[in-house]
N, C-alpha and C. Protein backbone atom coordinates (compact mmCIF):
# COMPACT_ATOMS: atom_id res chain seq x y z
N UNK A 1 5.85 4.18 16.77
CA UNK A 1 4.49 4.47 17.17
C UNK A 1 3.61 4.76 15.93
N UNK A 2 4.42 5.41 15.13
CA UNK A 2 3.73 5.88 13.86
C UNK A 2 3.02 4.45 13.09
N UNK A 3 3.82 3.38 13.18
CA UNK A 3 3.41 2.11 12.26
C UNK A 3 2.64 1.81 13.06
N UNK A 4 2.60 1.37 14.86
CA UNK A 4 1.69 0.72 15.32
C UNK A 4 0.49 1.37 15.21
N UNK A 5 0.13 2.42 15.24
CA UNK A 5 -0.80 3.09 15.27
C UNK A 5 -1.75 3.17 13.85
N UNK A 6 -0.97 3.33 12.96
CA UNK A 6 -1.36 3.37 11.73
C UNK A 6 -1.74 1.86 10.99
N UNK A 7 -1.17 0.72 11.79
CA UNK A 7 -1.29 -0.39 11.47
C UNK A 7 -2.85 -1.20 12.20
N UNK A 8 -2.83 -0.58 12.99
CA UNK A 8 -4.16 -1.10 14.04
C UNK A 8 -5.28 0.31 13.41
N UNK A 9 -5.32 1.00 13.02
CA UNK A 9 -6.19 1.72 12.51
C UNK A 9 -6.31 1.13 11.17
N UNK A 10 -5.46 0.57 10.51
CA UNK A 10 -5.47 -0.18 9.01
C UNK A 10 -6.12 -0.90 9.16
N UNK A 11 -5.98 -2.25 9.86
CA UNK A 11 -6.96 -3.22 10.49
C UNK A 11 -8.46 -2.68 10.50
N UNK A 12 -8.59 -2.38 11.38
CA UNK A 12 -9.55 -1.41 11.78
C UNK A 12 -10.56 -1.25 10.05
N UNK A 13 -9.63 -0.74 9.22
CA UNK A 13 -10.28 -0.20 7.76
C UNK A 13 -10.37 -1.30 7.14
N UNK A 14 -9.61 -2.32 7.04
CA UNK A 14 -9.66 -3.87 6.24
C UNK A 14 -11.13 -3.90 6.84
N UNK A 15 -11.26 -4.30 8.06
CA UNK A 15 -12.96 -4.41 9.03
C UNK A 15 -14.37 -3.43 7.61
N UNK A 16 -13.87 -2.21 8.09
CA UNK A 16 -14.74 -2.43 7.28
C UNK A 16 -15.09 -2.17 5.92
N UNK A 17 -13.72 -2.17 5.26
CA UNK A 17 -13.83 -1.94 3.77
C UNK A 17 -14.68 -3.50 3.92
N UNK A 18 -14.40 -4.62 4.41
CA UNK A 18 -15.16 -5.90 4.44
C UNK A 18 -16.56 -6.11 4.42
N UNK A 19 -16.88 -5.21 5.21
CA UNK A 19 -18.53 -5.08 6.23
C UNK A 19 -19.26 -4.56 4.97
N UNK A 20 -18.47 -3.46 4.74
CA UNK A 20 -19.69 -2.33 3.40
C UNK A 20 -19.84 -3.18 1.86
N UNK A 21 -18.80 -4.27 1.43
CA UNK A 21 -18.78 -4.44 0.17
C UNK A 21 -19.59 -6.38 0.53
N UNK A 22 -19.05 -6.44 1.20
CA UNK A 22 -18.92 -8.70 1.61
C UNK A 22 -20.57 -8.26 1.96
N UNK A 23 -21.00 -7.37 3.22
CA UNK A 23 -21.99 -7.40 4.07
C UNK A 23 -23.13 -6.45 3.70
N UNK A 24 -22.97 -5.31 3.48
CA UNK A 24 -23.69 -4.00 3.10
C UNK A 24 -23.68 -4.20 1.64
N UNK A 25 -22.86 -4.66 0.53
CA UNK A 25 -22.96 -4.65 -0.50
C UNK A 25 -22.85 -3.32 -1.57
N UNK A 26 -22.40 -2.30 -0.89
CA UNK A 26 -21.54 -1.16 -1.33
C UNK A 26 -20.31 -1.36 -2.30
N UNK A 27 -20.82 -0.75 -3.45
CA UNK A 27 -19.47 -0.64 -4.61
C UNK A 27 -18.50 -0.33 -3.43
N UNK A 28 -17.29 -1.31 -4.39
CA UNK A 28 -15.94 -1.43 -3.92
C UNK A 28 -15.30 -0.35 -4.13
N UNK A 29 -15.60 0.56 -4.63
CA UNK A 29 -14.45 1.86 -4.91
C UNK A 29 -15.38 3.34 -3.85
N UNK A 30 -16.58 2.93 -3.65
CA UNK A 30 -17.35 3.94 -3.06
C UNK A 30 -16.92 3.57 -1.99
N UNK A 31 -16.79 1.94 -1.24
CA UNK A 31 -16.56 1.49 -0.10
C UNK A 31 -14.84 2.00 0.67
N UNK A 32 -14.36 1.61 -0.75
CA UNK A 32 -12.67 2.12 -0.42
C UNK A 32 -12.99 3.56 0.55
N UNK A 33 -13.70 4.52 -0.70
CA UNK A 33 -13.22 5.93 -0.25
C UNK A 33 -14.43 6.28 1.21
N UNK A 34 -15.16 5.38 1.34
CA UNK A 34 -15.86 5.89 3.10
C UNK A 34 -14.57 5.13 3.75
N UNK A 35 -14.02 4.17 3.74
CA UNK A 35 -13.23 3.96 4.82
C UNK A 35 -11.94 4.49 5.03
N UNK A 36 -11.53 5.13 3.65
CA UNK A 36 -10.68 5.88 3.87
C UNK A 36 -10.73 7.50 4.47
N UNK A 37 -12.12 7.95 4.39
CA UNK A 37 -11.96 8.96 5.36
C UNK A 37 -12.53 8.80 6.85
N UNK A 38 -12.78 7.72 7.23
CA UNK A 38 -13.34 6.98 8.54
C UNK A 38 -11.65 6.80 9.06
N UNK A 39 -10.57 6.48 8.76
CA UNK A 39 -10.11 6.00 8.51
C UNK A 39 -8.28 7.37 8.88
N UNK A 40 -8.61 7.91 8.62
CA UNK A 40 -8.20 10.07 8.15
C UNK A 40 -8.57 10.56 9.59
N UNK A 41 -9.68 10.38 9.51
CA UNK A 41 -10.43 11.33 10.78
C UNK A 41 -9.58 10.61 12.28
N UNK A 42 -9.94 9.50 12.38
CA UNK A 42 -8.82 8.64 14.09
C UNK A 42 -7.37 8.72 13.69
N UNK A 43 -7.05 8.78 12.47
CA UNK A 43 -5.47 8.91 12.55
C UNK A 43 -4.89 10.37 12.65
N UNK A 44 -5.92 10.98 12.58
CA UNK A 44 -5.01 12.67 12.60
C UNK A 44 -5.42 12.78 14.27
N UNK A 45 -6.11 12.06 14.97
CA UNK A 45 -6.30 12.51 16.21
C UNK A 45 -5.28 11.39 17.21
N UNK A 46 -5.12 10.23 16.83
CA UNK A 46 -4.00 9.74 17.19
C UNK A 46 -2.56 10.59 16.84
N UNK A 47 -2.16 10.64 15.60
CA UNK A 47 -1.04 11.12 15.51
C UNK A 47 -0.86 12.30 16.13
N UNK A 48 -1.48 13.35 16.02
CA UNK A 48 -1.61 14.60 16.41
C UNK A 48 -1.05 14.60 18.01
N UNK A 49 -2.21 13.80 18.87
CA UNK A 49 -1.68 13.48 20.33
C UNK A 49 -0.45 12.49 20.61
N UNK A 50 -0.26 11.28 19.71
CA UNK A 50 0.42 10.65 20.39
C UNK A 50 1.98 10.36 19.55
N UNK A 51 2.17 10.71 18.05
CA UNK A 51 3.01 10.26 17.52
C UNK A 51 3.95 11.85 17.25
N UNK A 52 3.08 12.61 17.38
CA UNK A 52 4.32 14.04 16.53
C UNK A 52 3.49 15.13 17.66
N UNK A 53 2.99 14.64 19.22
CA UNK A 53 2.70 15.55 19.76
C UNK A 53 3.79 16.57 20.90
N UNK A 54 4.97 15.61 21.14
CA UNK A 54 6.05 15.93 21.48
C UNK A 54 6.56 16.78 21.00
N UNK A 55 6.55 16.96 19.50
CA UNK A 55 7.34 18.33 18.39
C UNK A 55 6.46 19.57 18.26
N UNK A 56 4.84 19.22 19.67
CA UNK A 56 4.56 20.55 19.03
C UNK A 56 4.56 21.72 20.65
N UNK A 57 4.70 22.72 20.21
CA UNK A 57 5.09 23.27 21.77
C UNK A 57 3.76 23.61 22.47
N UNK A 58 3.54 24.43 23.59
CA UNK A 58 2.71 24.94 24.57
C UNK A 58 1.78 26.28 23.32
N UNK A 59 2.83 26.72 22.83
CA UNK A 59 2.22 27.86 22.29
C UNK A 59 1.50 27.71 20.74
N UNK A 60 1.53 26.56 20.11
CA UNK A 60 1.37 25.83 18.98
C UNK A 60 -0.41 24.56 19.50
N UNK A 61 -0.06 24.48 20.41
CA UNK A 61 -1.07 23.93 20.90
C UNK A 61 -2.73 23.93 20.35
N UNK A 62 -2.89 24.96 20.65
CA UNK A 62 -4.46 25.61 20.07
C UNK A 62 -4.59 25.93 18.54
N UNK A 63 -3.34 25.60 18.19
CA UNK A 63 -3.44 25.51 16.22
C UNK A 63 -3.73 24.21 15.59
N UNK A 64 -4.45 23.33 16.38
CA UNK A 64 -5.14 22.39 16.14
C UNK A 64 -5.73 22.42 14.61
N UNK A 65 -6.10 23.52 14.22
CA UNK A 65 -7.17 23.41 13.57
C UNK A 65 -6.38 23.89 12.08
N UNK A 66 -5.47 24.30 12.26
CA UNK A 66 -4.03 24.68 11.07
C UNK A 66 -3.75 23.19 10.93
N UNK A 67 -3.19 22.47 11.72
CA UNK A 67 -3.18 21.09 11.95
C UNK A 67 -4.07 20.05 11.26
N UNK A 68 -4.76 19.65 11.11
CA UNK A 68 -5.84 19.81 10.67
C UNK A 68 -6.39 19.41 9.61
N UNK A 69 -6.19 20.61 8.99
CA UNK A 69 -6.35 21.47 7.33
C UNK A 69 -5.01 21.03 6.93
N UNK A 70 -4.29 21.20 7.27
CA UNK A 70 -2.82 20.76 6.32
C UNK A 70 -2.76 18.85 6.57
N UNK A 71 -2.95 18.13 7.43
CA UNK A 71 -2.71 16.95 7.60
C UNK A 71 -3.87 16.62 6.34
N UNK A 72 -5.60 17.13 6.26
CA UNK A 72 -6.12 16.93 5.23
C UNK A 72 -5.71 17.03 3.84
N UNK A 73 -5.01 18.49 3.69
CA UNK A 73 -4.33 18.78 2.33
C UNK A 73 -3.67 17.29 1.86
N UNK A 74 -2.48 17.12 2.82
CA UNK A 74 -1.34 16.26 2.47
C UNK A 74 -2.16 15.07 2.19
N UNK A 75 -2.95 14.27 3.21
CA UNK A 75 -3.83 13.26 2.89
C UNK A 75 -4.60 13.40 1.32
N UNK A 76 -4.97 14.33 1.12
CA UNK A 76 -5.86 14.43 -0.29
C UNK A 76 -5.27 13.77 -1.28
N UNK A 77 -3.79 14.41 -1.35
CA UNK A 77 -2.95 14.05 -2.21
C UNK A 77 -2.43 12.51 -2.27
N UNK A 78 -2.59 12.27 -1.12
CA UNK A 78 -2.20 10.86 -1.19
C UNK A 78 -3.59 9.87 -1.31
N UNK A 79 -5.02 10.27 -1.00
CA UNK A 79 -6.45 9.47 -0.98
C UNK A 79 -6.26 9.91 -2.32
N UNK A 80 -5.87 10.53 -3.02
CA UNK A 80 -6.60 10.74 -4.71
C UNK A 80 -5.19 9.54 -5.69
N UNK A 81 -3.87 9.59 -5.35
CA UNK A 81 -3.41 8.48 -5.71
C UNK A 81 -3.66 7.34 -5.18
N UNK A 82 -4.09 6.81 -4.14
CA UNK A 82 -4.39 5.69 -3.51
C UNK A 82 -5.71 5.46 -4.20
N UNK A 83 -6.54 6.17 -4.55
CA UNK A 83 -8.16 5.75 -5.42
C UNK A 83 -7.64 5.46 -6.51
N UNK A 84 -6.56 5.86 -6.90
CA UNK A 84 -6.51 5.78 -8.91
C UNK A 84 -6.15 4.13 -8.26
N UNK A 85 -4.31 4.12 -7.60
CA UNK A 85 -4.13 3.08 -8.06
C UNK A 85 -5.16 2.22 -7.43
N UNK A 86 -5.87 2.03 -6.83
CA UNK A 86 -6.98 0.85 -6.14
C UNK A 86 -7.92 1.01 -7.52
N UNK A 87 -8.43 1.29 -8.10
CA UNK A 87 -9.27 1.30 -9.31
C UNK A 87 -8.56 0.51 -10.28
N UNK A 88 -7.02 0.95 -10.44
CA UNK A 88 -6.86 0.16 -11.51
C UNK A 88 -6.18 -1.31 -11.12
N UNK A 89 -5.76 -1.67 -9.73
CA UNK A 89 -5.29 -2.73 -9.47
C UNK A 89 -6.59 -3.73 -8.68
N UNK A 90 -7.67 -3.25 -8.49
CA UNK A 90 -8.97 -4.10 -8.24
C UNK A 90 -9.69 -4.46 -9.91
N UNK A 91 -8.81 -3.91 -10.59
CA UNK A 91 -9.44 -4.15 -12.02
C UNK A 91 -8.45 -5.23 -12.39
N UNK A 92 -7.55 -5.70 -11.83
CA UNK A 92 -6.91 -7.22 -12.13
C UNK A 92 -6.42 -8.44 -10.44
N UNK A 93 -6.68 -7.55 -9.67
CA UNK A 93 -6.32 -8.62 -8.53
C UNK A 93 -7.75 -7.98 -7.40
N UNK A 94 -7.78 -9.70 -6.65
CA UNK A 94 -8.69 -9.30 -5.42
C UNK A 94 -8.75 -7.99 -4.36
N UNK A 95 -10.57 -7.35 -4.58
CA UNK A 95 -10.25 -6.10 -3.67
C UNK A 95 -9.41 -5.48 -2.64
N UNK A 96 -9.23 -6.99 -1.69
CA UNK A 96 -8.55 -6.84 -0.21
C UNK A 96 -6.86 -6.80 -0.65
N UNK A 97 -6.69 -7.36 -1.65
CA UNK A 97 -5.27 -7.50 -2.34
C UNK A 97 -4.71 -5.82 -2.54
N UNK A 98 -5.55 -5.61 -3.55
CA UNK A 98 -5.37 -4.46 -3.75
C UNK A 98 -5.25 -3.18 -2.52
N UNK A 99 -6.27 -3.24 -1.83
CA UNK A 99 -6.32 -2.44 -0.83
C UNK A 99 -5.08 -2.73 -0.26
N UNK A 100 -4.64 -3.73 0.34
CA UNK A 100 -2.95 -4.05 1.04
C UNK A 100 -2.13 -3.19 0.12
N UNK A 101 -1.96 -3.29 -1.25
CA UNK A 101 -0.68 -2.50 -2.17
C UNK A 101 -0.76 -1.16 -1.98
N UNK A 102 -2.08 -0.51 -1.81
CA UNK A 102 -2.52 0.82 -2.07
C UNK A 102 -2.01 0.92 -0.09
N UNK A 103 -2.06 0.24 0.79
CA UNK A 103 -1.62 0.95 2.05
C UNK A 103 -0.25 1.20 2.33
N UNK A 104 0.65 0.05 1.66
CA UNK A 104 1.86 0.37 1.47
C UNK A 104 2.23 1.83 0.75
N UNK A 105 1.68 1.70 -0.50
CA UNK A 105 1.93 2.91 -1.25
C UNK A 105 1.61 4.36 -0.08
N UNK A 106 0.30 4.67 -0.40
CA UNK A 106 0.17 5.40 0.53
C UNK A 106 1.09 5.81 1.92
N UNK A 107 1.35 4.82 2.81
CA UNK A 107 1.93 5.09 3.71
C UNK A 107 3.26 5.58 3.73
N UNK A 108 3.72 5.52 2.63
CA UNK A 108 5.20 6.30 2.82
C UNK A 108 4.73 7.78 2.12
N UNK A 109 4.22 7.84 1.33
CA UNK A 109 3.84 9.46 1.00
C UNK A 109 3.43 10.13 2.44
N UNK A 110 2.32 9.54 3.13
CA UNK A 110 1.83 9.93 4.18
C UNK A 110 3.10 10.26 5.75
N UNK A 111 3.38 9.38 5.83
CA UNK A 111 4.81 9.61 6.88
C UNK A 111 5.49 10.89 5.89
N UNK A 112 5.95 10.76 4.98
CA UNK A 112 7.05 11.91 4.62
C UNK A 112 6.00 13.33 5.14
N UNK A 113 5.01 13.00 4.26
CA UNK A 113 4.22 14.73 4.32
C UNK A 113 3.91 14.65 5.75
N UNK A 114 3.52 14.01 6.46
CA UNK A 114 2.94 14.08 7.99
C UNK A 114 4.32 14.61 9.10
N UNK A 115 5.89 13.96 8.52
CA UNK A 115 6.69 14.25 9.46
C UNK A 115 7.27 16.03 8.74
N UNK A 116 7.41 15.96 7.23
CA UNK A 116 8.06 17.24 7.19
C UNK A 116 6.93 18.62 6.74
N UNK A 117 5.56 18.24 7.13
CA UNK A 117 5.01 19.04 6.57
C UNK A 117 3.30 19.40 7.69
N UNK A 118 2.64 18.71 8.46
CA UNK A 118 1.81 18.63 8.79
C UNK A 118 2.19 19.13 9.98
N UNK A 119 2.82 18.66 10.96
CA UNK A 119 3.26 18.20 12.62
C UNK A 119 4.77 18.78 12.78
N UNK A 120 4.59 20.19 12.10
CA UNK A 120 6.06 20.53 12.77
C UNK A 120 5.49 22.10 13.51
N UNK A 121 6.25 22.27 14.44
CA UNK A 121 6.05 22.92 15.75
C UNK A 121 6.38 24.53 14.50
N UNK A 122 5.79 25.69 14.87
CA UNK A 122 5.76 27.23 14.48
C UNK A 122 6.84 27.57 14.26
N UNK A 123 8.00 26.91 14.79
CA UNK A 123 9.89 27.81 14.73
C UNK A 123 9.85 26.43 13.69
N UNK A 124 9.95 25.55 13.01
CA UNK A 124 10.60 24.54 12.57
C UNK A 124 10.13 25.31 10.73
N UNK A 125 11.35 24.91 9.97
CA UNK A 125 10.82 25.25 8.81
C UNK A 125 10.13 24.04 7.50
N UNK A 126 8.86 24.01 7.67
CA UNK A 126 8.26 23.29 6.38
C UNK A 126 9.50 22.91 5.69
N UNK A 127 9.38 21.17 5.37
CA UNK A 127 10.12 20.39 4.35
C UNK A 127 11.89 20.79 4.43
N UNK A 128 11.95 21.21 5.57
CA UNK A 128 13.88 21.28 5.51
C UNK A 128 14.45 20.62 6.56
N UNK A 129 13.90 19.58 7.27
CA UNK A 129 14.01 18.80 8.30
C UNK A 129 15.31 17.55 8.05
């Protein structure tokens, strides 16, 4: 669920990293980083409900907002390596090229921190999963 979801929201960002730079004419690195938090914002509300909402209990529920803040943290870390390398690999191969390498990359940082660090239920202990 995690890939389909994350894969049709990718789509979704190819759309319009396309629209702002091909159509709108928005620098390519300004364009990257609006669609990458366009992008942040539907995937923490998908995942949240539908991919790691099973692991969280009744009483964990309304910590949405702990939720949140840490899925942002972890994301930061991974949008601030995903900008370097897209800067320096749009500086030798096509934007959309690049953007594909940088989702791969990204996406495994993102699954690790999202499963052992973001989306674990109040009794579970951070990163010992």
């Amino acid at each position: 669920m995690y890939l389909l979801i994350g894969g049709l929201v990718t789509l979704f960002g190819f759309g319009v990293l396309y629209v702002l730079v091909d159509r709108l004419h928005v620098d390519k690195n300004l364009a990257f980083f609006i669609q990458t938090v366009i992008n942040l914002e539907i995937l923490f509300v998908l995942y949240n409900w539908h991919v790691w909402g099973h692991r969280i209990s009744t009483s964990t529920k309304k910590s949405v907002g702990k939720r949140w803040a840490k899925f942002h943290i972890a994301r930061a870390v991974a949008m601030i390596s995903g900008q370097v390398m897209f800067f320096a690999l749009s500086l030798k191969i096509y934007y959309l090229l690049a953007n594909a390498a940088v989702v791969v990359f990204v996406t495994l940082i993102n699954y690790s921190l999202s499963d052992k660090f973001v989306f674990l239920d109040e009794n579970e202990e951070p990163l010992k999963r």
